[in-house]
Protein backbone atom coordinates (compact mmCIF):
# COMPACT_ATOMS: atom_id res chain seq x y z
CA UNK A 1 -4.09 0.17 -9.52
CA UNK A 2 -0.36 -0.13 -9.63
CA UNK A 3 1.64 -2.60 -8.00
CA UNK A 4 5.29 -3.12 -7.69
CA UNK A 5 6.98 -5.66 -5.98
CA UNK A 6 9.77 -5.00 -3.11
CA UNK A 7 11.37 -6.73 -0.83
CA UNK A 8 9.94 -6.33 3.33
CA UNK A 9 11.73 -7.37 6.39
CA UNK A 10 10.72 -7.68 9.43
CA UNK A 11 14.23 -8.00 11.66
CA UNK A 12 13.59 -11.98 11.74
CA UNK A 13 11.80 -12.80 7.85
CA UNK A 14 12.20 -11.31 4.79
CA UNK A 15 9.29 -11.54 2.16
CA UNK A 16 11.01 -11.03 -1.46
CA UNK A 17 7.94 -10.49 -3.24
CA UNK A 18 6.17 -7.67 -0.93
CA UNK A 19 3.73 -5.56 -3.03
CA UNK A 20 3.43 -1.66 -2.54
CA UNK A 21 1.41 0.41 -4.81
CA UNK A 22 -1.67 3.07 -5.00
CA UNK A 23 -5.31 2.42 -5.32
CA UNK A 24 -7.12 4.78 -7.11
CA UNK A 25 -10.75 4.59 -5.80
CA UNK A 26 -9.49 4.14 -2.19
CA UNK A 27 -7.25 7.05 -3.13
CA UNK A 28 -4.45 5.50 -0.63
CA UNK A 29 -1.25 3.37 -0.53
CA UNK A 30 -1.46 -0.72 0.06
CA UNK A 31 1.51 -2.60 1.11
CA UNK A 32 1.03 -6.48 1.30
CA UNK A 33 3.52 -9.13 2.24
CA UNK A 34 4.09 -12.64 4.71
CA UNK A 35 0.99 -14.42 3.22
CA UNK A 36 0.13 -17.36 4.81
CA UNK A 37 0.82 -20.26 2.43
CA UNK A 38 -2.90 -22.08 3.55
CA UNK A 39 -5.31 -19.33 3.36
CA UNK A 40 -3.19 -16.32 1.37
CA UNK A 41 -3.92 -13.63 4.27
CA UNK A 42 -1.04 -11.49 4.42
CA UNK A 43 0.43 -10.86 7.87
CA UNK A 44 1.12 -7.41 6.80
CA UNK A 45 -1.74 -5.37 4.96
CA UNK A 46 -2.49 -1.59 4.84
CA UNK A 47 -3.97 0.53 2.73
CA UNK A 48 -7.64 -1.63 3.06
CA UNK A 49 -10.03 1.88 4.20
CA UNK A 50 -10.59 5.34 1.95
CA UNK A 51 -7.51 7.68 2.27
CA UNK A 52 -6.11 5.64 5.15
CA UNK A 53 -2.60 6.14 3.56
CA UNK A 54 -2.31 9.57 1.05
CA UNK A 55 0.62 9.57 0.78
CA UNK A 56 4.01 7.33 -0.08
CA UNK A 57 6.01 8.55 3.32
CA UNK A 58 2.50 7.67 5.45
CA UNK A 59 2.53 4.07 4.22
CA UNK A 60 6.52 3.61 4.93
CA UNK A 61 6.19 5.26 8.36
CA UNK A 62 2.88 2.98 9.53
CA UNK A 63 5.12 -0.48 8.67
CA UNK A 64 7.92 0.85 9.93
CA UNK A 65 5.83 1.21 13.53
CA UNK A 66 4.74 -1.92 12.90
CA UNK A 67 8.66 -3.40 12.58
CA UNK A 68 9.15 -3.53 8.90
CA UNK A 69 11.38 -2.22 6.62
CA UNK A 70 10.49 -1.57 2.87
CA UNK A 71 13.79 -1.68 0.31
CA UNK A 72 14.27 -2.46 -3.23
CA UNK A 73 12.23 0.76 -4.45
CA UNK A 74 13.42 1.99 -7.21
CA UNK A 75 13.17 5.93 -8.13
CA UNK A 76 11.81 4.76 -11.37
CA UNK A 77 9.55 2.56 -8.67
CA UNK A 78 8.38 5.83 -6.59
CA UNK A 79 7.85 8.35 -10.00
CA UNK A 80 5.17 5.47 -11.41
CA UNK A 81 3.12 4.83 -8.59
CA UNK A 82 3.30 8.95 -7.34
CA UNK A 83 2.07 9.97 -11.20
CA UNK A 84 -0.71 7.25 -10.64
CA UNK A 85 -1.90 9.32 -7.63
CA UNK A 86 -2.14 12.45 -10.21
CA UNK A 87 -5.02 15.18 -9.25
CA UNK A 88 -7.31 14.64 -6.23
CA UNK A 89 -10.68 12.40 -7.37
CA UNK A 90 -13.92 13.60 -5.83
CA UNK A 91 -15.96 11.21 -4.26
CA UNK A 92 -17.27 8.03 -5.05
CA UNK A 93 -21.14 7.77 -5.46
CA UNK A 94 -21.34 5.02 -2.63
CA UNK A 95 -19.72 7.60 -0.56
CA UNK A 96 -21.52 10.73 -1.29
CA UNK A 97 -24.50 8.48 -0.45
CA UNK A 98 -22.78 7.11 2.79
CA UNK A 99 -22.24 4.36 1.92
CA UNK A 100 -19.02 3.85 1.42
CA UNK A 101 -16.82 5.44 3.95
């Protein structure tokens, strides 16, 4: 699982240490950022279900409709956690059973 830390605003707050990666055996994006400083929860999370964001542009555009903004991504940033994705993964056991899903 990679993640990389970038800055998220949303118009009012700005979270310097947002986290945006890939997760392998959910095969989808996660962005994370505005945790609450009592319990951790993050006021903004996606990327929790299987495949619920393939790709890099899907997981920009949900926060964006949400009112954030993701900035501080590097190129070098984008390149490491798009090679993570690499070839489609078949899947998981727990989901071929239906379990997982």
């Amino acid at each position: 699982m990679s993640r990389h830390t970038v800055q998220i605003t949303n118009g009012t707050e700005t979270d310097e240490q947002g986290m945006i990666g890939y997760d392998p055996p959910l095969r989808t994006f996660f962005l994370q950022a505005f945790p609450d400083p009592e319990t951790d929860e993050c006021a903004l999370w996606l990327g929790a279900f299987i495949e619920e964001y393939p790709t890099l542009e899907s997981i920009i555009e949900a926060a964006r409709a949400q009112g954030y903004e993701v900035r501080g991504m590097t190129q070098k940033m984008m390149l490491a956690v798009l090679k993570e994705v690499g070839p489609r993964r078949p899947p998981s056991i727990g989901e071929q059973l239906g379990i997982v899903r």
